[in-house]
N, C-alpha and C. Protein backbone atom coordinates (compact mmCIF):
# COMPACT_ATOMS: atom_id res chain seq x y z
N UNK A 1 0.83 -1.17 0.00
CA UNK A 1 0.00 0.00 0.00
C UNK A 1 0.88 1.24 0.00
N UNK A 2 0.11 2.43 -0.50
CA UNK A 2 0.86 4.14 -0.59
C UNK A 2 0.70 4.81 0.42
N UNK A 3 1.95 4.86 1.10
CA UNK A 3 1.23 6.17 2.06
C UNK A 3 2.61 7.53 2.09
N UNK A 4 2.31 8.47 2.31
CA UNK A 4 3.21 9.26 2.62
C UNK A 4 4.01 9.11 4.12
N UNK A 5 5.31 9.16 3.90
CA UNK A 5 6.63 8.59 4.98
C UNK A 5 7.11 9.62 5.71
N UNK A 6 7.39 9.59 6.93
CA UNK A 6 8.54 10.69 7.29
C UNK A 6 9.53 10.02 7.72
N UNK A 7 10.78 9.98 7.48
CA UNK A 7 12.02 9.72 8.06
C UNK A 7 12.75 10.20 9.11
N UNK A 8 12.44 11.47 9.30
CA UNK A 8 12.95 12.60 10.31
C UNK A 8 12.20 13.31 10.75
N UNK A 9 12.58 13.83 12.20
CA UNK A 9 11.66 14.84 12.66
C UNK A 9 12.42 15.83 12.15
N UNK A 10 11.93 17.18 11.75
CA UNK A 10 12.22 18.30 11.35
C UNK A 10 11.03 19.45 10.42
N UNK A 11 11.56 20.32 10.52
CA UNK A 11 10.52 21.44 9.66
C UNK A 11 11.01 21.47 8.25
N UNK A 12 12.20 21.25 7.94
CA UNK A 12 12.93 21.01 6.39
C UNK A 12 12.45 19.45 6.38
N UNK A 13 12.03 18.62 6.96
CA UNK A 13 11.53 17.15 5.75
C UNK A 13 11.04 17.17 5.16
N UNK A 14 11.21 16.25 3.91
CA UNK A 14 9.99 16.39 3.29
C UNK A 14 9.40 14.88 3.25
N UNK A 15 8.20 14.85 2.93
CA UNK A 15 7.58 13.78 2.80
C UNK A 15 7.67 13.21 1.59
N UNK A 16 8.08 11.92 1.74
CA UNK A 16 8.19 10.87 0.59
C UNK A 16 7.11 9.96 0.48
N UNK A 17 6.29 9.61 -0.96
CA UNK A 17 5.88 8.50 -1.17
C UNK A 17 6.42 7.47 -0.76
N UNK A 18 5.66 5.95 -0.47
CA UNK A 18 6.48 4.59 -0.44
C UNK A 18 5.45 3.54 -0.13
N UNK A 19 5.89 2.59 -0.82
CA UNK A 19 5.05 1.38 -0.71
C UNK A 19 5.09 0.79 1.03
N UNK A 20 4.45 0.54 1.97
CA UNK A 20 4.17 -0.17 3.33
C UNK A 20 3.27 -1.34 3.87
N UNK A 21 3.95 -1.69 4.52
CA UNK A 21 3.33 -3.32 4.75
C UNK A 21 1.65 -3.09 5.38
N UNK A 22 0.56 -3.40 4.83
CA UNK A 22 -0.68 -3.26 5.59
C UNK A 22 -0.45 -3.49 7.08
N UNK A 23 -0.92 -2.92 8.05
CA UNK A 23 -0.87 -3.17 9.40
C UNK A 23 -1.26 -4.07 10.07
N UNK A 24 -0.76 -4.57 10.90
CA UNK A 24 -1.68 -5.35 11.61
C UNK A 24 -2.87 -4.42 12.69
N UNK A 25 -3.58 -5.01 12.60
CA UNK A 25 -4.86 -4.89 13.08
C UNK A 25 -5.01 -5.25 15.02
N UNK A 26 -5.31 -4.42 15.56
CA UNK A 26 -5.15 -4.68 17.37
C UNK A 26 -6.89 -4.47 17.21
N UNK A 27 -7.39 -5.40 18.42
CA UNK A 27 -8.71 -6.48 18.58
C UNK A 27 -10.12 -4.61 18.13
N UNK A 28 -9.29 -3.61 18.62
CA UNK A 28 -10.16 -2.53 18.63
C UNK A 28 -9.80 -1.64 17.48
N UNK A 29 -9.37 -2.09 16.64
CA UNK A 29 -9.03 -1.40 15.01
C UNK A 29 -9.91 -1.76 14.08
N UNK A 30 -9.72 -0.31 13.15
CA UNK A 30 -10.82 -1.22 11.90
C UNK A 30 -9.46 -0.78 10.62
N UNK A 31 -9.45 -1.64 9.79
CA UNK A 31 -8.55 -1.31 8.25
C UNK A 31 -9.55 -0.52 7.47
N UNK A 32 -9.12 0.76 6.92
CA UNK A 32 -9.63 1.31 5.93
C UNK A 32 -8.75 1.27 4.50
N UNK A 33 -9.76 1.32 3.40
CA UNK A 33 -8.86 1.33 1.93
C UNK A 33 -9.21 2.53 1.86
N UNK A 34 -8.11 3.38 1.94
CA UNK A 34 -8.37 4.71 1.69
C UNK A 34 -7.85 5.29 0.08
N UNK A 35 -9.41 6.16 -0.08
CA UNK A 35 -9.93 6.43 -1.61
C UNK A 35 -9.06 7.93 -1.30
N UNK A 36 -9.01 9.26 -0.42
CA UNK A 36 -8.29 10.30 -0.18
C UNK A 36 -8.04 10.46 0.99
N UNK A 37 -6.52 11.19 0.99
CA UNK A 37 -6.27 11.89 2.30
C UNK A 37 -5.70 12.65 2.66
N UNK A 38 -5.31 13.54 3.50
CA UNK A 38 -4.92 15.18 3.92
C UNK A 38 -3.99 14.96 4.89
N UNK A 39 -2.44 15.98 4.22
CA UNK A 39 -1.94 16.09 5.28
C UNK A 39 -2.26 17.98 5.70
N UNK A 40 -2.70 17.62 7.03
CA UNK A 40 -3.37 19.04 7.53
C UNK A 40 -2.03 19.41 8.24
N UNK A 41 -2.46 20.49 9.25
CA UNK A 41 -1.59 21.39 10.04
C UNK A 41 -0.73 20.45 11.24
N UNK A 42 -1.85 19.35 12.09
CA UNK A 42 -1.69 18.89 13.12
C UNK A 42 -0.39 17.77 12.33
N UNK A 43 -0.63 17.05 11.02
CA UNK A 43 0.29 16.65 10.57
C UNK A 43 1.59 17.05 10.72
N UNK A 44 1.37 18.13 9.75
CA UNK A 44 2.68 18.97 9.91
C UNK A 44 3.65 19.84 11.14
N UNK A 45 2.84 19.97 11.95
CA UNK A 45 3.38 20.08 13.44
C UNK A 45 4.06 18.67 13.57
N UNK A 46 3.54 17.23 13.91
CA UNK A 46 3.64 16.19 14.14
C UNK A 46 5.15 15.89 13.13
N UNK A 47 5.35 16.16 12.06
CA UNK A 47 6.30 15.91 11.22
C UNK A 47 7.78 17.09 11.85
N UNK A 48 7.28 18.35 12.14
CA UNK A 48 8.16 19.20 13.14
C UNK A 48 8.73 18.64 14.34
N UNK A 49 7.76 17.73 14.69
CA UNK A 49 8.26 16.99 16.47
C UNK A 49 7.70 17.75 17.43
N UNK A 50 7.11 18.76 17.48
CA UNK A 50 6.34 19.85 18.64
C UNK A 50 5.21 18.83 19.01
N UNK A 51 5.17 17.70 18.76
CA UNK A 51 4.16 16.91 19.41
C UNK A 51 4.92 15.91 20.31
N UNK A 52 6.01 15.75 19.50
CA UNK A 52 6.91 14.77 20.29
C UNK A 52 6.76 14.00 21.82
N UNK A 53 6.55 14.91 22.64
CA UNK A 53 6.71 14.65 24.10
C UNK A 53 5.43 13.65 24.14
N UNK A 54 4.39 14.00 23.37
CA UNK A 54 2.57 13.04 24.04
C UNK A 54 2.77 12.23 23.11
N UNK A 55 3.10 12.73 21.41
CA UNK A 55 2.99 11.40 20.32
C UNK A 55 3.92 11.04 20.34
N UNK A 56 4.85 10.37 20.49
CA UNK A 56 6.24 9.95 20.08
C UNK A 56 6.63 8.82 19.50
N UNK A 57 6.47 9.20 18.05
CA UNK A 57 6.19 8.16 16.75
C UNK A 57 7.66 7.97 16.86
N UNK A 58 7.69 6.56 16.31
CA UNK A 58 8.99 6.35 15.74
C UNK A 58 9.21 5.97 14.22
N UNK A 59 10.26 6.84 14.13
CA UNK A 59 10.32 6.92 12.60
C UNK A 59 10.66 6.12 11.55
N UNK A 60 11.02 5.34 10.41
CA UNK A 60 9.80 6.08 9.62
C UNK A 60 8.36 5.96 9.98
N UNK A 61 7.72 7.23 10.12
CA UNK A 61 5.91 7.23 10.10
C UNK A 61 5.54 7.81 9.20
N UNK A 62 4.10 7.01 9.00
CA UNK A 62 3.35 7.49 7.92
C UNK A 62 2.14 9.34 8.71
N UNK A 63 2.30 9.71 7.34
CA UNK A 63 1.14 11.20 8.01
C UNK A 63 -0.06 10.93 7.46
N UNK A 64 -0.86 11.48 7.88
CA UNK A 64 -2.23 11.19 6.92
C UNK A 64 -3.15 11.25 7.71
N UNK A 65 -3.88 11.37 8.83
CA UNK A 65 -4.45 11.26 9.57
C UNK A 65 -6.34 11.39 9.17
N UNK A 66 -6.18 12.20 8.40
CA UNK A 66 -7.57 12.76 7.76
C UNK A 66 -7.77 12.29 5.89
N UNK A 67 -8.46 10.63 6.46
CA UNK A 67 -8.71 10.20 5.87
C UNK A 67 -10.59 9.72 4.79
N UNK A 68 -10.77 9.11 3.70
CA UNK A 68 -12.08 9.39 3.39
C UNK A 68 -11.98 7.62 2.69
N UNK A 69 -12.49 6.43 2.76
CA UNK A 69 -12.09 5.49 2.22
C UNK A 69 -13.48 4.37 2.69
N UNK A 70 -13.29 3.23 2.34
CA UNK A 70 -14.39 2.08 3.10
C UNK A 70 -13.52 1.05 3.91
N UNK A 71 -14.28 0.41 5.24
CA UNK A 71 -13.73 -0.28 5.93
C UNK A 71 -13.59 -1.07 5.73
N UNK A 72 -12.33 -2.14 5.53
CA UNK A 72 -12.18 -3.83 5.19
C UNK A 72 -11.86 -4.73 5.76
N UNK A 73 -11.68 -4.41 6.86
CA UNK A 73 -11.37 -5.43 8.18
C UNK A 73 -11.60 -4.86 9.52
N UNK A 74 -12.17 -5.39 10.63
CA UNK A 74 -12.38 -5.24 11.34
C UNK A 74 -12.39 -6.01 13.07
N UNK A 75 -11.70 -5.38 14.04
CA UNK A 75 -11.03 -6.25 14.89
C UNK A 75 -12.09 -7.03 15.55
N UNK A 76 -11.82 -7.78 16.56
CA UNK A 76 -12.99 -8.56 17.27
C UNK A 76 -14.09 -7.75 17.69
N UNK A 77 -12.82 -6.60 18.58
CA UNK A 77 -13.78 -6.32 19.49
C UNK A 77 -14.96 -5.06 19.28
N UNK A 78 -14.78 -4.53 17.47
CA UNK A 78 -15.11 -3.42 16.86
C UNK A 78 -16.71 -4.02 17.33
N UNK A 79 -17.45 -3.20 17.51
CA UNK A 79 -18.84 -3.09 17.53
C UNK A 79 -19.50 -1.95 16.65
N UNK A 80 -19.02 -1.33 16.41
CA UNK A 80 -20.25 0.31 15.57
C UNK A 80 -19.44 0.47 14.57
């Protein structure tokens, strides 16, 4: 699958395309095939590291957060 990558925290990265392994799925996840998606502001802070201290992704991470797609898997414990 496509998603946009970050390699580094910084305000000069830039985001790279790249092919990534579908995720695994934890019992309260749902998989979406996502049709579009946005990298917004909170992204781009998040790609700066000013989130760092509460999110503290390890890198490479994908951005994307604000997504529009249909659901294709779904964990046990998903109910709604």
């Amino acid at each position: 699958m496509k998603a946009f990558v970050v390699d580094r925290y910084g305000k000069k990265e830039r985001l790279r395309a790249a092919d990534v392994p579908a995720p695994e799925l934890r019992e309260d996840e749902v998989l979406i095939e996502v049709h579009a998606a946005a990298v917004n502001l909170v992204d781009a802070k998040i790609r700066n590291g000013e989130f760092k201290l509460i999110l503290p992704y390890r890198t490479p991470f994908v951005l994307g957060h604000d997504v529009a797609g249909v659901v294709v898997r779904v964990g046990p414990r998903v109910r709604q």
